[in-house]
N, C-alpha and C. Protein backbone atom coordinates (compact mmCIF):
# COMPACT_ATOMS: atom_id res chain seq x y z
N UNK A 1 0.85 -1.17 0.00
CA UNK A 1 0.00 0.00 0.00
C UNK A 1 0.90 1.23 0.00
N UNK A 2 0.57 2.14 -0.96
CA UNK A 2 1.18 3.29 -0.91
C UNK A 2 0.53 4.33 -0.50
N UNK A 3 1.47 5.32 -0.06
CA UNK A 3 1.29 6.92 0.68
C UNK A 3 -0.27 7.02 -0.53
N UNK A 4 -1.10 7.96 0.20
CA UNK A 4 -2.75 8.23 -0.65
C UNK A 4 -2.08 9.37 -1.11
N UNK A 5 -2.96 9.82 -2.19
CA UNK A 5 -2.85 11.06 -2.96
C UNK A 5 -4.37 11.41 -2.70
N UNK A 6 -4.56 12.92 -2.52
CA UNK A 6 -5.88 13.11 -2.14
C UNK A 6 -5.82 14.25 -3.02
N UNK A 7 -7.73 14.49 -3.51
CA UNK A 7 -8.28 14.59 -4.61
C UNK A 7 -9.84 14.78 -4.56
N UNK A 8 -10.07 16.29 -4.56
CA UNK A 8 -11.62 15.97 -4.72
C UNK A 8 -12.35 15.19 -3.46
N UNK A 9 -11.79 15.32 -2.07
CA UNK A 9 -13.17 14.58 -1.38
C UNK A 9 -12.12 12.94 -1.41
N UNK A 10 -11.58 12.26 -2.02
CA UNK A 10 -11.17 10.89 -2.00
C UNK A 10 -9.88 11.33 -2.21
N UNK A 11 -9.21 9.79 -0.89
CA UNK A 11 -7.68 9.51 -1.12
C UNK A 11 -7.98 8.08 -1.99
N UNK A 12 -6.65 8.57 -2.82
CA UNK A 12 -6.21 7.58 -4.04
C UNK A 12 -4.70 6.67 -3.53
N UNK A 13 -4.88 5.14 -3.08
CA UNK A 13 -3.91 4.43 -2.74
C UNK A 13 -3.58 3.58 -4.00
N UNK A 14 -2.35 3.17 -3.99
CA UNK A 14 -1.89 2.60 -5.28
C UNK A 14 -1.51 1.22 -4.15
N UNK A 15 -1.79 0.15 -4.47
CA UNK A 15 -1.78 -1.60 -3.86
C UNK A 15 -1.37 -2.36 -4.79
N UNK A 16 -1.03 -3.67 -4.05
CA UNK A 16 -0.88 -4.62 -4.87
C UNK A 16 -1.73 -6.00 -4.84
N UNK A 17 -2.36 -6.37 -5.99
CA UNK A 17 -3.50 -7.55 -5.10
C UNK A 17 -2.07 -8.99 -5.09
N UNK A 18 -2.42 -9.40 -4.41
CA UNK A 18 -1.55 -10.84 -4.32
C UNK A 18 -2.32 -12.23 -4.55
N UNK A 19 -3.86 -12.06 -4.32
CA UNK A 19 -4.82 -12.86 -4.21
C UNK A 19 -6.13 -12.44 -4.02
N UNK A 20 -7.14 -13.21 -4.96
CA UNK A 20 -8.44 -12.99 -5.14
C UNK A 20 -9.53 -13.90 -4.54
N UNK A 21 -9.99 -13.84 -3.78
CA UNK A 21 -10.73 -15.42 -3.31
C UNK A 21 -12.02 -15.10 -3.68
N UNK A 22 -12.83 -14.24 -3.87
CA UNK A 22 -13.83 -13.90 -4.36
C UNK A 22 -13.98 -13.35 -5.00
N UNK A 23 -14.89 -12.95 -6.09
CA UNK A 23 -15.45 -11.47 -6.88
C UNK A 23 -16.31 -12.06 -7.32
N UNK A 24 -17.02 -10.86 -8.54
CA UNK A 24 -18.15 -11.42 -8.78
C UNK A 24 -17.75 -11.67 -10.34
N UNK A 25 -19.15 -11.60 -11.09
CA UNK A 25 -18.96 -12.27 -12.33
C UNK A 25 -18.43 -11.18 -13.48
N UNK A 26 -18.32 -10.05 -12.89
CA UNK A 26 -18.14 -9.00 -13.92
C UNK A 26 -17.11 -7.77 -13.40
N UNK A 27 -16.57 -8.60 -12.67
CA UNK A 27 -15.39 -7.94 -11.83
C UNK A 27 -14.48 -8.03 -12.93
N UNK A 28 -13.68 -6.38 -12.83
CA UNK A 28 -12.04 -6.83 -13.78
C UNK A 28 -10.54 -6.09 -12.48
N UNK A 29 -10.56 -6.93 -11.61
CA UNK A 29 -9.98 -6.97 -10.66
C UNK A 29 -8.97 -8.19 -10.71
N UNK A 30 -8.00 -7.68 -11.09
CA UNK A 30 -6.61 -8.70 -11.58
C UNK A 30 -5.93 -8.79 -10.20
N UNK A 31 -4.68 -9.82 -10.25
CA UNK A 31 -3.42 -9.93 -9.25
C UNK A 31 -2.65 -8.56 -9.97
N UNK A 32 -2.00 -8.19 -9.48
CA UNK A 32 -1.14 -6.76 -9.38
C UNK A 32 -1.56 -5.71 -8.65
N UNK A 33 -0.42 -4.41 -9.62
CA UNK A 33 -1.08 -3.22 -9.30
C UNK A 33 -2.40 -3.10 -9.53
N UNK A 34 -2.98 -1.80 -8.47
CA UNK A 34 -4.55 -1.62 -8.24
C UNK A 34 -4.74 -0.33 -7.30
N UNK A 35 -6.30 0.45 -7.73
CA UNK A 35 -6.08 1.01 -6.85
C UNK A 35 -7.26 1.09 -6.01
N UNK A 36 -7.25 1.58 -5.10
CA UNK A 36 -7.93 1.77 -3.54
C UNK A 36 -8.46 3.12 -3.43
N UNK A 37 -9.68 3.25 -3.17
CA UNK A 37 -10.34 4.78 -2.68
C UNK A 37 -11.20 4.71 -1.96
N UNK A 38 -10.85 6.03 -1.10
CA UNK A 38 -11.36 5.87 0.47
C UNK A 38 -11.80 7.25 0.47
N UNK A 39 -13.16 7.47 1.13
CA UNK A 39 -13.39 9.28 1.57
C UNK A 39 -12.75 10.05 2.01
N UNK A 40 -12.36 11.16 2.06
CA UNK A 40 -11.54 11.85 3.14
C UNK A 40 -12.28 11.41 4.58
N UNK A 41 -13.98 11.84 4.60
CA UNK A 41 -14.40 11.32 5.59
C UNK A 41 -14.01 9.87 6.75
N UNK A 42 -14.04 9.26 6.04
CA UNK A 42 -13.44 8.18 6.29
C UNK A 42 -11.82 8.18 6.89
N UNK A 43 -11.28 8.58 5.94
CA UNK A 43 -9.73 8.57 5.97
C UNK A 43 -9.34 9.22 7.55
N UNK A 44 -10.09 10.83 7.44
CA UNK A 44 -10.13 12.05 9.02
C UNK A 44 -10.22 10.42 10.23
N UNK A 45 -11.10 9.89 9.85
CA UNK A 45 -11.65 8.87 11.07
C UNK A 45 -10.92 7.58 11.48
N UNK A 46 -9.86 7.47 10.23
CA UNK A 46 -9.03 6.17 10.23
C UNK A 46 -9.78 5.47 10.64
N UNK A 47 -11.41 5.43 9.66
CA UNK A 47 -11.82 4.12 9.39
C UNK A 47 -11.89 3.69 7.49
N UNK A 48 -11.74 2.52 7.34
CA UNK A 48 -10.47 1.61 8.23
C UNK A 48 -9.18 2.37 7.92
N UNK A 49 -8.30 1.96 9.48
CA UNK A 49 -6.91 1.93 9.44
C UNK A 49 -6.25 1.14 8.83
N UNK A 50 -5.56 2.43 8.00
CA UNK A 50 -4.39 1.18 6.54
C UNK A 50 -2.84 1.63 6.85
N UNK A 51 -2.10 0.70 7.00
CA UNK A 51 -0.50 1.64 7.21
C UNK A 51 0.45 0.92 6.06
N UNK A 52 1.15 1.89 5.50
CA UNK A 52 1.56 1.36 3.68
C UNK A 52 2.34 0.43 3.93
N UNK A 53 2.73 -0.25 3.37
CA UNK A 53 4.08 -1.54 3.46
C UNK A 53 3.72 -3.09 4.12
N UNK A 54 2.18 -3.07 4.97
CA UNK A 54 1.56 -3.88 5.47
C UNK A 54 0.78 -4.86 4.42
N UNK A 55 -0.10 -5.89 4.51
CA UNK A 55 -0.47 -6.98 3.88
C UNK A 55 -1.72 -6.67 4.68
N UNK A 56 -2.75 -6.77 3.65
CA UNK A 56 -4.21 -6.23 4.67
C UNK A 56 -5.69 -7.65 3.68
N UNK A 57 -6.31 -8.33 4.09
CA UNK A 57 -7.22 -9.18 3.87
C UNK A 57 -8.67 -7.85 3.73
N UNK A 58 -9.36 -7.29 2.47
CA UNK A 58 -10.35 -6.53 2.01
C UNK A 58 -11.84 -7.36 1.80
N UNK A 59 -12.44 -7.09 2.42
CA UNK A 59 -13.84 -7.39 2.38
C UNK A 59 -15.02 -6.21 1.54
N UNK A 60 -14.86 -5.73 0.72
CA UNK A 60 -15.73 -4.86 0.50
C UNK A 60 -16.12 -4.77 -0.91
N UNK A 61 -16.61 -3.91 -1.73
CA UNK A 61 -16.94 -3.82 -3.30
C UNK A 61 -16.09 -3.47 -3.99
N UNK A 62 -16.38 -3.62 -5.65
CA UNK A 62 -15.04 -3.04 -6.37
C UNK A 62 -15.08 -1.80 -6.54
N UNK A 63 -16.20 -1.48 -6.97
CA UNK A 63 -16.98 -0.12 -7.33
C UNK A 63 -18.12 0.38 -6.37
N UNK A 64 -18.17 1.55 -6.69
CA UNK A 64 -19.79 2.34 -5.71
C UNK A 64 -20.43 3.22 -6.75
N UNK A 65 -19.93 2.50 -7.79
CA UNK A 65 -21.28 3.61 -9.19
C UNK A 65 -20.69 5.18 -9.65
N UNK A 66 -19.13 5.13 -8.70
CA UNK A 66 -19.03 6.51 -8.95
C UNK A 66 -17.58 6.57 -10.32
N UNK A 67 -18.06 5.53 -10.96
CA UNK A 67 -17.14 5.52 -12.29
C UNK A 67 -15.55 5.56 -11.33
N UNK A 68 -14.98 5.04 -10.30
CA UNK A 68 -14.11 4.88 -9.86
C UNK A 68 -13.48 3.45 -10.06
N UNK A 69 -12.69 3.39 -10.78
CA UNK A 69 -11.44 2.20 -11.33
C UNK A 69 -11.26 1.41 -9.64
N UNK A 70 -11.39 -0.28 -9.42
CA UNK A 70 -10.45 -0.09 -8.43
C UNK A 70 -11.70 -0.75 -7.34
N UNK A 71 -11.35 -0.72 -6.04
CA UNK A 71 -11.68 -0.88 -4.67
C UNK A 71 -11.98 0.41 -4.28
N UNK A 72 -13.15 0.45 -3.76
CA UNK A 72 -13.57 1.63 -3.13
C UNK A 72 -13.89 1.29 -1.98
N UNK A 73 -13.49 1.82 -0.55
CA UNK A 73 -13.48 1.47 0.65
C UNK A 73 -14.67 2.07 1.16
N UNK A 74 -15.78 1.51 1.98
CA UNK A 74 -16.92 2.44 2.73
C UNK A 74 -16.72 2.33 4.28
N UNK A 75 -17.83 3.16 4.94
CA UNK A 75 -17.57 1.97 6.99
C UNK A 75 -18.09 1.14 6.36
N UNK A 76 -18.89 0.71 5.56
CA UNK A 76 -19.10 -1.01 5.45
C UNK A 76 -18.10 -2.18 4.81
N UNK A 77 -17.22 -1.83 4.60
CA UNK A 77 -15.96 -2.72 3.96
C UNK A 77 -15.37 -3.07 5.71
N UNK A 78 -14.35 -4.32 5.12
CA UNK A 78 -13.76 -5.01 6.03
C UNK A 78 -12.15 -5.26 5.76
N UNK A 79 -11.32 -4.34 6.74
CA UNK A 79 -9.48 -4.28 6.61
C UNK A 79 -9.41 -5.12 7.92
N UNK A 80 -8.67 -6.12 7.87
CA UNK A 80 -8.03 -6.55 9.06
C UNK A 80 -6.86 -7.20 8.31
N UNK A 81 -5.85 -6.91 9.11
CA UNK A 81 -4.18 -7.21 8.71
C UNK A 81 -3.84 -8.64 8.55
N UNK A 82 -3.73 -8.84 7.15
CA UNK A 82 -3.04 -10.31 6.83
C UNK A 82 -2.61 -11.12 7.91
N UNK A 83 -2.79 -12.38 8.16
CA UNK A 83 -2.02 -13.21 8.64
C UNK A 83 -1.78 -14.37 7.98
N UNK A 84 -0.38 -14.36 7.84
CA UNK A 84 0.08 -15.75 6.70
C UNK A 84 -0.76 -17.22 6.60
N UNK A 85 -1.04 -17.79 8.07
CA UNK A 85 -2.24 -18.72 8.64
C UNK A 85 -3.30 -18.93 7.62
N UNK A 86 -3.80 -17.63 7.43
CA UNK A 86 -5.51 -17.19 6.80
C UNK A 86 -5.05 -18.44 5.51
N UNK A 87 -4.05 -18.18 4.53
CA UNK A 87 -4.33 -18.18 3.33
C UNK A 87 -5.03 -19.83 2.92
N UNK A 88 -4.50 -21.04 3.67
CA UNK A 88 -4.90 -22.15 3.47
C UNK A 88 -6.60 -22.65 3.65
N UNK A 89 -6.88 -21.18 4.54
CA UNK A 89 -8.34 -21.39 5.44
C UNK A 89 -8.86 -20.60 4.35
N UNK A 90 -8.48 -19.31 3.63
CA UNK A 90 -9.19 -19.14 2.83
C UNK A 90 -9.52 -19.99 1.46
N UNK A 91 -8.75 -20.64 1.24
CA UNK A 91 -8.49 -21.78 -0.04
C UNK A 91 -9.67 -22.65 0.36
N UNK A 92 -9.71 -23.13 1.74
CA UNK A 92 -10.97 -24.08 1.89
C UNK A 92 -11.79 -23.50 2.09
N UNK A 93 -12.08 -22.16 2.05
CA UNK A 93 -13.58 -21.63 1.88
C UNK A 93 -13.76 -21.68 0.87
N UNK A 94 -12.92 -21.12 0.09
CA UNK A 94 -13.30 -21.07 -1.95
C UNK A 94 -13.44 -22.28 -2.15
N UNK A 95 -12.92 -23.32 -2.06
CA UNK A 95 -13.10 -24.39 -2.79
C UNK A 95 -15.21 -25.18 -2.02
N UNK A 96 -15.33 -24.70 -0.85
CA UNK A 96 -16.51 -25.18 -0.20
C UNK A 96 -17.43 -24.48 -1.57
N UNK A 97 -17.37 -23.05 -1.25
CA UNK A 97 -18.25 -22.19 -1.70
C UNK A 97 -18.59 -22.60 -3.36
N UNK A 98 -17.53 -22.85 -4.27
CA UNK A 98 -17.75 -23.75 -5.56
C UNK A 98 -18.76 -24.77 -5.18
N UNK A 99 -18.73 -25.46 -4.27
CA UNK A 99 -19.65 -26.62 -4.60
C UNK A 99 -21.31 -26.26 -4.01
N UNK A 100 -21.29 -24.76 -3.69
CA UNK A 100 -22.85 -24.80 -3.50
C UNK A 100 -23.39 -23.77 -4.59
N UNK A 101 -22.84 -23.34 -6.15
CA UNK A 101 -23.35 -22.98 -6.83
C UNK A 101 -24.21 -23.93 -7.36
């Protein structure tokens, strides 16, 4: 995660995805660079708290309709800090979740 650039009301973070365990069907949300936008509102409130150089697990949408490229962060999205552990537990959720389409 890199330093935000702020803009209009939204900070602009530049990330890297490493892994996708979900999206939807019309997502164009690749492994790599990517970017991240968060309200200032939000940001003033350090909700959520992001600190750059960290590994962070994202729960939230790609978009919010506002023609914004990317991850857009709301209070309803979910940051909690990577833990190496997760990744095998997330693998057996994806693979569960395939078999109840």
């Amino acid at each position: 995660m890199s330093e935000p650039t702020i803009s209009k009301n939204w900070a602009k973070f530049t990330m890297n995805i490493q892994s996708i365990y979900k999206r939807g069907h019309t997502s164009r949300l690749r492994r790599g660079p990517a970017t991240l936008w968060i309200h200032d509102n939000d940001l003033k409130c350090k909700c959520p708290k992001i600190k750059p150089g960290r590994l962070y697990l994202i729960l939230g949408k790609e978009n919010d309709g506002d023609r914004r490229d990317g991850l857009v962060l709301t209070q309803r999205s979910i940051v909690i800090e990577w833990r190496d552990e997760w990744h095998n537990r997330m693998r057996r959720f994806q693979r569960r979740a395939q078999h109840c389409d």
